[in-house]
Protein backbone atom coordinates (compact mmCIF):
# COMPACT_ATOMS: atom_id res chain seq x y z
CA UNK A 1 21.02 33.64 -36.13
CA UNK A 2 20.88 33.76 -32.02
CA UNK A 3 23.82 32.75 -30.76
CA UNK A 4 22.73 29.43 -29.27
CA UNK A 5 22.04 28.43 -32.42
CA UNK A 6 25.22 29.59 -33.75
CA UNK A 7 26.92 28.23 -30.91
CA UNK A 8 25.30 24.48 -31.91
CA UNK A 9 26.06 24.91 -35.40
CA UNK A 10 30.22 25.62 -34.84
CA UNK A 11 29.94 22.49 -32.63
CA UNK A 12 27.87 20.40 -35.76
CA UNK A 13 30.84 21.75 -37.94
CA UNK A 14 33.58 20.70 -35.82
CA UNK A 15 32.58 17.19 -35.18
CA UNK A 16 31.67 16.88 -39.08
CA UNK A 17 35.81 16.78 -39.05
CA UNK A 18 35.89 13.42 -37.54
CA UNK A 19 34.17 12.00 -40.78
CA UNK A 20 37.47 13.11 -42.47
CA UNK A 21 39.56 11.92 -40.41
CA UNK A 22 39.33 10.18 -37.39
CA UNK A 23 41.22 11.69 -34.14
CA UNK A 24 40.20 15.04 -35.97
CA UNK A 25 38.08 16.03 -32.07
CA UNK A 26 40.31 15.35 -29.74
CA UNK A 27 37.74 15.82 -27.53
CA UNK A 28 34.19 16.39 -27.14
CA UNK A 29 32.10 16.67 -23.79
CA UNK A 30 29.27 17.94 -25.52
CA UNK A 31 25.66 17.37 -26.32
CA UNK A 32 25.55 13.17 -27.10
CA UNK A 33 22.75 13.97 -29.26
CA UNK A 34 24.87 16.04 -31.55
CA UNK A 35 28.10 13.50 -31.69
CA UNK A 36 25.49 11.09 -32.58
CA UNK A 37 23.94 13.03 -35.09
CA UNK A 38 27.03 13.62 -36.22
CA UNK A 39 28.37 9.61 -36.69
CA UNK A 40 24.76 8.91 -38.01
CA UNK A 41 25.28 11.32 -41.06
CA UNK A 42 26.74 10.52 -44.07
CA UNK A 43 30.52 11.65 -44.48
CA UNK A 44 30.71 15.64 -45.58
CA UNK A 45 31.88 16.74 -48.85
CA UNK A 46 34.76 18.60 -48.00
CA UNK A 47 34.19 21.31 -49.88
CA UNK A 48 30.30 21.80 -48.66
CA UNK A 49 31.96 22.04 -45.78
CA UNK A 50 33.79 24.99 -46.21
CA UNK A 51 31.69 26.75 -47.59
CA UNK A 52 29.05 26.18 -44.52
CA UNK A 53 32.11 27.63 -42.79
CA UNK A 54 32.28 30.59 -44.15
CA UNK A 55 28.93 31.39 -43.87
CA UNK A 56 29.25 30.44 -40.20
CA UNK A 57 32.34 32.92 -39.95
CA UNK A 58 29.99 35.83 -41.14
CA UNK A 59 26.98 34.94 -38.70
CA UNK A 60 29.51 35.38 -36.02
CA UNK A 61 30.60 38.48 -37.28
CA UNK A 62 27.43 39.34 -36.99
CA UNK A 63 26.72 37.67 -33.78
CA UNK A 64 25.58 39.03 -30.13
CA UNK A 65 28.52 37.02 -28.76
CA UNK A 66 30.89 38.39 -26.29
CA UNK A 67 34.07 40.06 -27.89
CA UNK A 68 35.92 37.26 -26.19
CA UNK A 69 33.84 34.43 -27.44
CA UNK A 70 33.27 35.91 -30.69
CA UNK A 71 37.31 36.19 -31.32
CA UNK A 72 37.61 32.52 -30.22
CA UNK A 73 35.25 31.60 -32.52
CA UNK A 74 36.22 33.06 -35.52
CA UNK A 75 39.75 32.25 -34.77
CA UNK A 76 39.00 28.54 -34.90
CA UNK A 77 36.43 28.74 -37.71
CA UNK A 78 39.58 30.10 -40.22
CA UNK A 79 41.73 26.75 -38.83
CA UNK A 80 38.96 24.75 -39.49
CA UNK A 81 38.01 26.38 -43.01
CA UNK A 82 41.90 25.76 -44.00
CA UNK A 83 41.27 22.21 -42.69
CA UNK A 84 38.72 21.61 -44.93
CA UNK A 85 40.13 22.89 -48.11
CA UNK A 86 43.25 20.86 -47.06
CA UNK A 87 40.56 18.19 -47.25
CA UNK A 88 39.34 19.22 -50.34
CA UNK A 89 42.31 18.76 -52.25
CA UNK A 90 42.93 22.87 -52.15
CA UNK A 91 47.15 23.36 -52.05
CA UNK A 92 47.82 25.55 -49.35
CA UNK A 93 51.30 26.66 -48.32
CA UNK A 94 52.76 24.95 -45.46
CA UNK A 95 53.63 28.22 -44.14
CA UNK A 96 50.01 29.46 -44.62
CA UNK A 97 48.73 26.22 -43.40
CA UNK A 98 50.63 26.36 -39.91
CA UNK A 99 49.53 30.37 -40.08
CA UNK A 100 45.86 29.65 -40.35
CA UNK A 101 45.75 26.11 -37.98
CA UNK A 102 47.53 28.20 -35.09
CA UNK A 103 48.00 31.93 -35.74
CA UNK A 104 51.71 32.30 -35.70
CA UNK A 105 53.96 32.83 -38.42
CA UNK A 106 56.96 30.49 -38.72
CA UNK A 107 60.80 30.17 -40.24
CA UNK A 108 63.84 28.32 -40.27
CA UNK A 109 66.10 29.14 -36.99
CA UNK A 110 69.52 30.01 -36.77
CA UNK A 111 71.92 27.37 -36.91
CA UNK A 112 74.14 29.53 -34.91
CA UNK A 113 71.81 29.51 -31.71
CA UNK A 114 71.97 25.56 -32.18
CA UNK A 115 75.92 25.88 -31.94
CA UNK A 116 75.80 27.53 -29.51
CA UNK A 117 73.50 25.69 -27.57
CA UNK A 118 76.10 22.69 -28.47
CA UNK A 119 78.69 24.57 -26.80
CA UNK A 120 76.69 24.77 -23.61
CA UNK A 121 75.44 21.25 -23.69
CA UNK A 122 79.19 20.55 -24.15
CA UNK A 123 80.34 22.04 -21.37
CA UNK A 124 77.61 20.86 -18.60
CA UNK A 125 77.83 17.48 -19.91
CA UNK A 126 81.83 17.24 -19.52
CA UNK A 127 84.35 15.35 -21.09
CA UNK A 128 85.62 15.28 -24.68
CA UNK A 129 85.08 13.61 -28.20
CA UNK A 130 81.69 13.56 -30.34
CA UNK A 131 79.04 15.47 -28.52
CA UNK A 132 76.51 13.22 -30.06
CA UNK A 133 77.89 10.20 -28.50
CA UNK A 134 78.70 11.84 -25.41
CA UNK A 135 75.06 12.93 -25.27
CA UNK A 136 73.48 9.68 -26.28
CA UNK A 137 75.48 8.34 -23.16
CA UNK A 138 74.05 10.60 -21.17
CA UNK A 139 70.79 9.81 -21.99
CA UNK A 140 71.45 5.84 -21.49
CA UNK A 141 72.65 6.37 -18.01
CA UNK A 142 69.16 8.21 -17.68
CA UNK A 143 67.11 5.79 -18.72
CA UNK A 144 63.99 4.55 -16.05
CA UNK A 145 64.55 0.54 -15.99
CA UNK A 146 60.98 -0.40 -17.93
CA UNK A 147 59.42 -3.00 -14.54
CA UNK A 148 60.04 0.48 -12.92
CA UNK A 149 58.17 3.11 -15.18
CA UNK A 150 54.89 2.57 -13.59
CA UNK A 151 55.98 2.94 -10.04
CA UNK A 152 57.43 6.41 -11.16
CA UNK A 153 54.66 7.72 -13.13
CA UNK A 154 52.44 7.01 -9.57
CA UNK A 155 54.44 8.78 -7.61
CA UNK A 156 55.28 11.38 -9.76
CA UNK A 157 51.37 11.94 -10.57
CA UNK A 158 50.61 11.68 -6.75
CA UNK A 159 52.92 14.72 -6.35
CA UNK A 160 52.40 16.44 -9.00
CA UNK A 161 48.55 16.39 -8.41
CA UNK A 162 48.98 17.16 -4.79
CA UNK A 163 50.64 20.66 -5.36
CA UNK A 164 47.89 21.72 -8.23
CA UNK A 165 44.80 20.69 -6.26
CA UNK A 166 46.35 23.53 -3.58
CA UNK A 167 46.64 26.37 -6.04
CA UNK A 168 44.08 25.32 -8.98
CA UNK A 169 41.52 23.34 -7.30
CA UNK A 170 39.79 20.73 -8.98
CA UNK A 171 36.43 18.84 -8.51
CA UNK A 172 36.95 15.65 -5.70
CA UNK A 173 35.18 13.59 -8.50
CA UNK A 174 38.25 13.76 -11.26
CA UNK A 175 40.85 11.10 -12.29
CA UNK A 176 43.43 10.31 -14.53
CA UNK A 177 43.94 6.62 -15.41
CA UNK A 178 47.30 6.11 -17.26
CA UNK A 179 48.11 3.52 -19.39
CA UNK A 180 50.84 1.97 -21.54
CA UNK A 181 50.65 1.75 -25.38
CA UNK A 182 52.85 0.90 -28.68
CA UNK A 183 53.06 1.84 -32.09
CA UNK A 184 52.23 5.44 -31.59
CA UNK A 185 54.22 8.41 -33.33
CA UNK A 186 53.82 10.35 -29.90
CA UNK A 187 55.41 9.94 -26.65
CA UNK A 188 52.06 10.60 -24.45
CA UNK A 189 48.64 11.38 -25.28
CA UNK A 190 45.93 12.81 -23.11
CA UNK A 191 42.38 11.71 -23.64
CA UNK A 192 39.73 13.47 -22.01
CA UNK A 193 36.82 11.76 -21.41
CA UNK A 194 34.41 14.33 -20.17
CA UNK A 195 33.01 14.66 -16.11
CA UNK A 196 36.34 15.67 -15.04
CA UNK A 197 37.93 12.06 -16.40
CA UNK A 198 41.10 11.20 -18.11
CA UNK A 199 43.16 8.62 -19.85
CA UNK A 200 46.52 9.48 -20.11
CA UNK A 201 48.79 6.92 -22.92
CA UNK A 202 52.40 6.69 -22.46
CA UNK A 203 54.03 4.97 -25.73
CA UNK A 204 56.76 2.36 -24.20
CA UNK A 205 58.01 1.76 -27.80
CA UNK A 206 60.16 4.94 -26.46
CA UNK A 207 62.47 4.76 -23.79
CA UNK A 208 61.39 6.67 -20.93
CA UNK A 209 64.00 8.43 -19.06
CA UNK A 210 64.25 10.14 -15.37
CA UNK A 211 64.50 13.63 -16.75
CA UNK A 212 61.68 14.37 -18.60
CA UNK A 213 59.07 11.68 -17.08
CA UNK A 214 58.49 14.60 -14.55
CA UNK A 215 57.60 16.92 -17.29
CA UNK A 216 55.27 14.30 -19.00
CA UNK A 217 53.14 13.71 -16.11
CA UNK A 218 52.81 17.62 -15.53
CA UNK A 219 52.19 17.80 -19.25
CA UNK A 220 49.52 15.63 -20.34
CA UNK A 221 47.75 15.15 -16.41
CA UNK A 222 48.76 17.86 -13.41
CA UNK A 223 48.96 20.61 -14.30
CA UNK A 224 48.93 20.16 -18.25
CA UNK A 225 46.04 19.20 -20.14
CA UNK A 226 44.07 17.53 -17.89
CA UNK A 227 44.03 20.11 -15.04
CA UNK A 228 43.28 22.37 -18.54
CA UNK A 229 40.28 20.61 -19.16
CA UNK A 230 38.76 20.40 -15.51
CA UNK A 231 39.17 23.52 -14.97
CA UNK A 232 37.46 24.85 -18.58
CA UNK A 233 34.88 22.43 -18.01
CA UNK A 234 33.81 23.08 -14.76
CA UNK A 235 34.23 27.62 -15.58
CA UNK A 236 33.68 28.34 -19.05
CA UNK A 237 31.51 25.09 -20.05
CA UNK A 238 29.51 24.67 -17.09
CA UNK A 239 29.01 28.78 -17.59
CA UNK A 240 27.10 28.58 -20.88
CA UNK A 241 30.35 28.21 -23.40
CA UNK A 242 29.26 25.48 -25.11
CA UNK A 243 31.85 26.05 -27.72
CA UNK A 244 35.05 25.10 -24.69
CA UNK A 245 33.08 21.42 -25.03
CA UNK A 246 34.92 20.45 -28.25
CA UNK A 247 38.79 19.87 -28.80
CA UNK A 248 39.73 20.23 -32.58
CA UNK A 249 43.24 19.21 -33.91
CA UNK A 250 44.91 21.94 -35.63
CA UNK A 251 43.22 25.01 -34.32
CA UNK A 252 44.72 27.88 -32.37
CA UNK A 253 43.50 25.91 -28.82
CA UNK A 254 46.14 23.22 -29.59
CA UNK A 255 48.69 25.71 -29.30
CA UNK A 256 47.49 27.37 -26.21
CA UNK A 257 47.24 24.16 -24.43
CA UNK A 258 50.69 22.51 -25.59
CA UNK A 259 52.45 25.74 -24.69
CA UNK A 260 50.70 25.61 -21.21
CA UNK A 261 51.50 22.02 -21.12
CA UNK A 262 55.24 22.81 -21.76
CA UNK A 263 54.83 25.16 -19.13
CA UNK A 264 53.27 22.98 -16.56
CA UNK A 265 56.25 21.51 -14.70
CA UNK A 266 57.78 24.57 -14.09
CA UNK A 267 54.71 26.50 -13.41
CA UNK A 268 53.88 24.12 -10.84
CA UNK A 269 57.19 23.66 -9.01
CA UNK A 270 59.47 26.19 -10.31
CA UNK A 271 62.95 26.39 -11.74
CA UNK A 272 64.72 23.81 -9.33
CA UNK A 273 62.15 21.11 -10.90
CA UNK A 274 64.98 18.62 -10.62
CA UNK A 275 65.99 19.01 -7.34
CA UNK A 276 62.52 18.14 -6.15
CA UNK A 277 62.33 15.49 -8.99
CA UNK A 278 65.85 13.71 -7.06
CA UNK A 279 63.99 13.53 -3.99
CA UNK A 280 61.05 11.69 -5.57
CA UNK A 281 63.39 9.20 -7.36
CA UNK A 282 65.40 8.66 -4.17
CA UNK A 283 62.44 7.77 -2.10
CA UNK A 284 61.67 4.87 -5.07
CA UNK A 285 65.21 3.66 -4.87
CA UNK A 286 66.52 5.81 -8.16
CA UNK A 287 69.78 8.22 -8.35
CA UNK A 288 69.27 11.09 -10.25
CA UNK A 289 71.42 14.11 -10.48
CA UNK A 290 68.50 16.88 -10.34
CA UNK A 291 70.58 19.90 -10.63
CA UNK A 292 72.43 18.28 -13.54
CA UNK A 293 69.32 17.77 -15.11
CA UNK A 294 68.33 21.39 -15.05
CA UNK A 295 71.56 22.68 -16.09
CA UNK A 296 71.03 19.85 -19.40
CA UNK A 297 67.72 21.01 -20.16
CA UNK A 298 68.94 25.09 -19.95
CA UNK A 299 71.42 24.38 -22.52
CA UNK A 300 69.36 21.97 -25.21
CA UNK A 301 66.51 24.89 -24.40
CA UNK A 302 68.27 26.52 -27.49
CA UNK A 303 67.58 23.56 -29.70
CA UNK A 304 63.63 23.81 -29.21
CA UNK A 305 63.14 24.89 -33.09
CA UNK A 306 65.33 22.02 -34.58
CA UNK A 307 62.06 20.29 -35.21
CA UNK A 308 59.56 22.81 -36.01
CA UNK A 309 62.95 23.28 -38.92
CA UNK A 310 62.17 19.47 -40.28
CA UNK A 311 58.79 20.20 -40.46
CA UNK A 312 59.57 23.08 -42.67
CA UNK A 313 62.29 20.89 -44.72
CA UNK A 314 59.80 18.58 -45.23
CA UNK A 315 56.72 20.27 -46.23
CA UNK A 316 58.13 23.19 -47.60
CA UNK A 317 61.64 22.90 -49.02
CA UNK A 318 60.50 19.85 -50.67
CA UNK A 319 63.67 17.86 -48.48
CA UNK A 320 63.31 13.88 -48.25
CA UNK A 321 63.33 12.35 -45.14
CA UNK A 322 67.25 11.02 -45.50
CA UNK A 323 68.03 14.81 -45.42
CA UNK A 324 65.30 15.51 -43.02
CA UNK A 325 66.74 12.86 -40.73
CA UNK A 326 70.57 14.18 -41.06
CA UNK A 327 69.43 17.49 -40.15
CA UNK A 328 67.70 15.93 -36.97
CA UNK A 329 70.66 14.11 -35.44
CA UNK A 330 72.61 16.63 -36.35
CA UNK A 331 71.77 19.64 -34.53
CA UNK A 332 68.74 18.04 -32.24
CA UNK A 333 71.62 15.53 -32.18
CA UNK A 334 68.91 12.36 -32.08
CA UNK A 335 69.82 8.98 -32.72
CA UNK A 336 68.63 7.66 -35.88
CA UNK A 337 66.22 5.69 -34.63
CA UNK A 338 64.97 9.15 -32.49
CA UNK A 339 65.20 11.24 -35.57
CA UNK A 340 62.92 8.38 -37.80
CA UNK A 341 60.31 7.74 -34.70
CA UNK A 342 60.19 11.98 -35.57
CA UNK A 343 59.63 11.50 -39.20
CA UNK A 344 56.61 9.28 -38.54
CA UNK A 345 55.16 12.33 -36.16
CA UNK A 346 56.05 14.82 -38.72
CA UNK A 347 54.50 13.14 -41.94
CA UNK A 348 51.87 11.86 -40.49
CA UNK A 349 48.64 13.94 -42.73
CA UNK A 350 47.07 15.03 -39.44
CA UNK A 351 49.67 15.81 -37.53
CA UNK A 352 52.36 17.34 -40.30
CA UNK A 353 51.92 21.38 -38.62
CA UNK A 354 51.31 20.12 -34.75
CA UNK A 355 55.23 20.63 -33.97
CA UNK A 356 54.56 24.48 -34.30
CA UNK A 357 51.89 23.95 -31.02
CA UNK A 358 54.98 23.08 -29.26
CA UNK A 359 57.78 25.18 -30.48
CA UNK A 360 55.38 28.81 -31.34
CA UNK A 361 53.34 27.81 -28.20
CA UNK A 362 56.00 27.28 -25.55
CA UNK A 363 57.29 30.45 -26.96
CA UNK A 364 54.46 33.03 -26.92
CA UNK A 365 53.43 31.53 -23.66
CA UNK A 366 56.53 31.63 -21.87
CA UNK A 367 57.12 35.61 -23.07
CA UNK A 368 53.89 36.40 -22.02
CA UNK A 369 53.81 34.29 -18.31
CA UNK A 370 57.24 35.98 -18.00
CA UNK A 371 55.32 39.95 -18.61
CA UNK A 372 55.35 41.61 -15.74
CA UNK A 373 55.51 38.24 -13.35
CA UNK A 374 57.70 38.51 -10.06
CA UNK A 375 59.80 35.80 -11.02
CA UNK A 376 60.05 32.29 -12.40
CA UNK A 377 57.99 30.66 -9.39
CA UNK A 378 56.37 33.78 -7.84
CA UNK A 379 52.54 34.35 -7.21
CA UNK A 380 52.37 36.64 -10.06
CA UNK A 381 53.44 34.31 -13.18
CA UNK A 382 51.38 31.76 -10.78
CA UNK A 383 47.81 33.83 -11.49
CA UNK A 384 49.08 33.87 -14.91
CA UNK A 385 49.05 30.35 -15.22
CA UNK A 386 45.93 30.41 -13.86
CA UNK A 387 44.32 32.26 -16.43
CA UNK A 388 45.85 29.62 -19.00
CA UNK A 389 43.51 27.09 -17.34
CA UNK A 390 40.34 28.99 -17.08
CA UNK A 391 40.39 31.56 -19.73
CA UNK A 392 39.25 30.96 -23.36
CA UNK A 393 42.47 32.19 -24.62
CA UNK A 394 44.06 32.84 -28.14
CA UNK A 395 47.58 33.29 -29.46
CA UNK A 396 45.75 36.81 -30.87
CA UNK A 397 44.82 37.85 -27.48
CA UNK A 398 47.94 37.18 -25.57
CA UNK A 399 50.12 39.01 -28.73
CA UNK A 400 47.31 41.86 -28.02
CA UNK A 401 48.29 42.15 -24.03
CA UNK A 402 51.90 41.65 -24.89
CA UNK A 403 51.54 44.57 -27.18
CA UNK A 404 49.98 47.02 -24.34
């Protein structure tokens, strides 16, 4: 098979997914003709599907491909092969599951680190008594008032997009829209919409609060996912690799681009994120302690497993969500009605593994901007970055240059 035709077949495959389950292709900037196809064809067996799969993992085996394209290929042919025995009915560890959806292997953190990341939480935020209620004050005295959420996320997005468009530039022609939504189990959600367009959702059924709106916007819009997408679009898309013009939940390119995501804030203004944050917020009439801020999100840094460890109580300890939820406010120390809005995430059938894109992929992306960089905000972590946004990376190939 010439790898055109390959090429077209791995996109056929992946949008066959949304038949499953809808929300299955995140994205898809693609051939029309072939999403049409696609929602014009009856509903795949599951199993069928599979097996085309694995015949489509040989041909690229086989293929002329690039090394680089090839490995992408085949890394998110075994996700989607899992996906469809998943499908199918097939039992599949959790474990394995998360293993073949992202390539990382995953286990139950230390409640020690968590103590002791209670310890430091304790001591930046002060006082005495329950650290639970002392941080759930916190957070209230945080909170954005909701008639002035939308003013923020402007500004903030205004800034934000401001400093990428100087170091990652991006066509004149894109946007991000932003919009509010409820009864969602997610925070924010980025939809790309193809020609350098996006709709970013921001769930107001959750609270929104002055210390991590800044790290949504640079998330899911500048220079997160949408930047992400521009940029791959406009390179590796608009260069021939027609496989960058599909998004597919649970495949290793979810983890690449919520660990770059994660990374975004800081990669794009640097450690003292807050103290340029305080500025912003004064200018709109807000107080916000910025270096306060940093100093609180240092110390619950060490809690960043807590829920990639519900997701493993759930799914593969067999724990119900009463236990689940305990375990949440206790050492994530969420309120309950945090800890449930987390159940809902977490047991949802399509997005049960997706924590692991943000605990495994802030991770392995953070040890491998930090290789050989010149600092947390220097030009060297910066170019980095940069290859996160234009390079069809994989969790393999970052392990590989780690490794060397």
């Amino acid at each position: 098979m010439d790898s055109e035709s390959l090429i077209t077949d791995y996109l056929r495959v992946g949008l066959a997914f949304d038949r499953l389950e809808e929300g299955f292709v995140d994205a898809f900037t693609g051939d029309p003709r072939l999403r049409a196809e696609s929602v014009n064809s009856p509903a795949p067996d599951p199993s069928e599907l599979a097996r085309r799969i694995r015949g489509l993992c040989a041909d690229v085996t086989a293929s002329d491909l690039p090394k680089q394209r090839r490995a992408f290929v085949a890394a998110h042919l075994d996700a989607m092969e899992c996906s469809a025995r998943r499908f199918a009915g097939e039992e599949i560890g959790f474990v394995d599951e998360v293993r073949h959806y992202f390539d990382v292997d995953i286990a139950l953190g230390d409640p020690e680190d968590y103590r002791r990341a209670h310890t430091a939480l304790s001591e930046v935020l002060g006082g005495s008594g329950d650290l639970a209620e002392r941080y759930a004050t916190h957070r209230a005295s945080d909170e954005i008032p909701g008639d002035r959420v939308a003013d923020c996320v402007a500004a903030f997005s205004s800034a934000l997009r401001e400093r990428v468009r100087a170091s990652h530039p991006l066509p004149d022609t894109e946007i991000v829209e932003f919009e509010v939504v409820t009864d969602k189990p997610w925070s924010g959600f980025n939809y790309y919409l193809g020609d350098f367009r996006s709709r970013v959702a921001i769930n107001v059924d959750l609270t929104q609060h002055m210390a991590s709106l800044p790290h949504l916007i640079a998330h899911e819009a500048y220079p997160g996912h949408h930047t992400e997408h521009c940029r791959k679009e406009e390179i590796l898309v608009a260069g021939g690799q027609r496989e960058q013009s599909i998004f597919l939940v649970n495949t290793p390119q979810c983890l690449m681009a919520e660990g770059l995501a994660d990374h975004a804030l800081q990669s794009a203004i640097g450690p003292d994120w807050g103290l340029w944050a305080q500025e912003i917020y004064a200018d709109l009439g807000l107080r916000f302690d910025g270096d306060r801020a940093q100093r609180i999100s240092r110390a619950t840094g060490g809690l960043l497993g807590v829920r990639q460890d519900a997701a493993l109580l759930l799914h593969d300890r067999g724990a119900d969500h009463d236990t689940v939820a305990e375990y949440l406010q206790t050492w994530l120390l969420a309120s309950q009605p945090r800890a449930r809005q987390m159940l809902r995430f977490l047991s949802s059938p399509l997005w049960r593994a997706y924590i692991t894109t943000y605990v495994e992929g802030y991770r392995l992306l953070g040890t491998w901007l930090d290789a050989d960089a010149d600092g947390p905000s220097g030009p060297g972590r910066s170019a980095r970055f940069g290859r996160l946004l234009d390079e069809p990376l994989t969790p393999a190939a970052l392990r590989a240059e780690l490794a060397q």
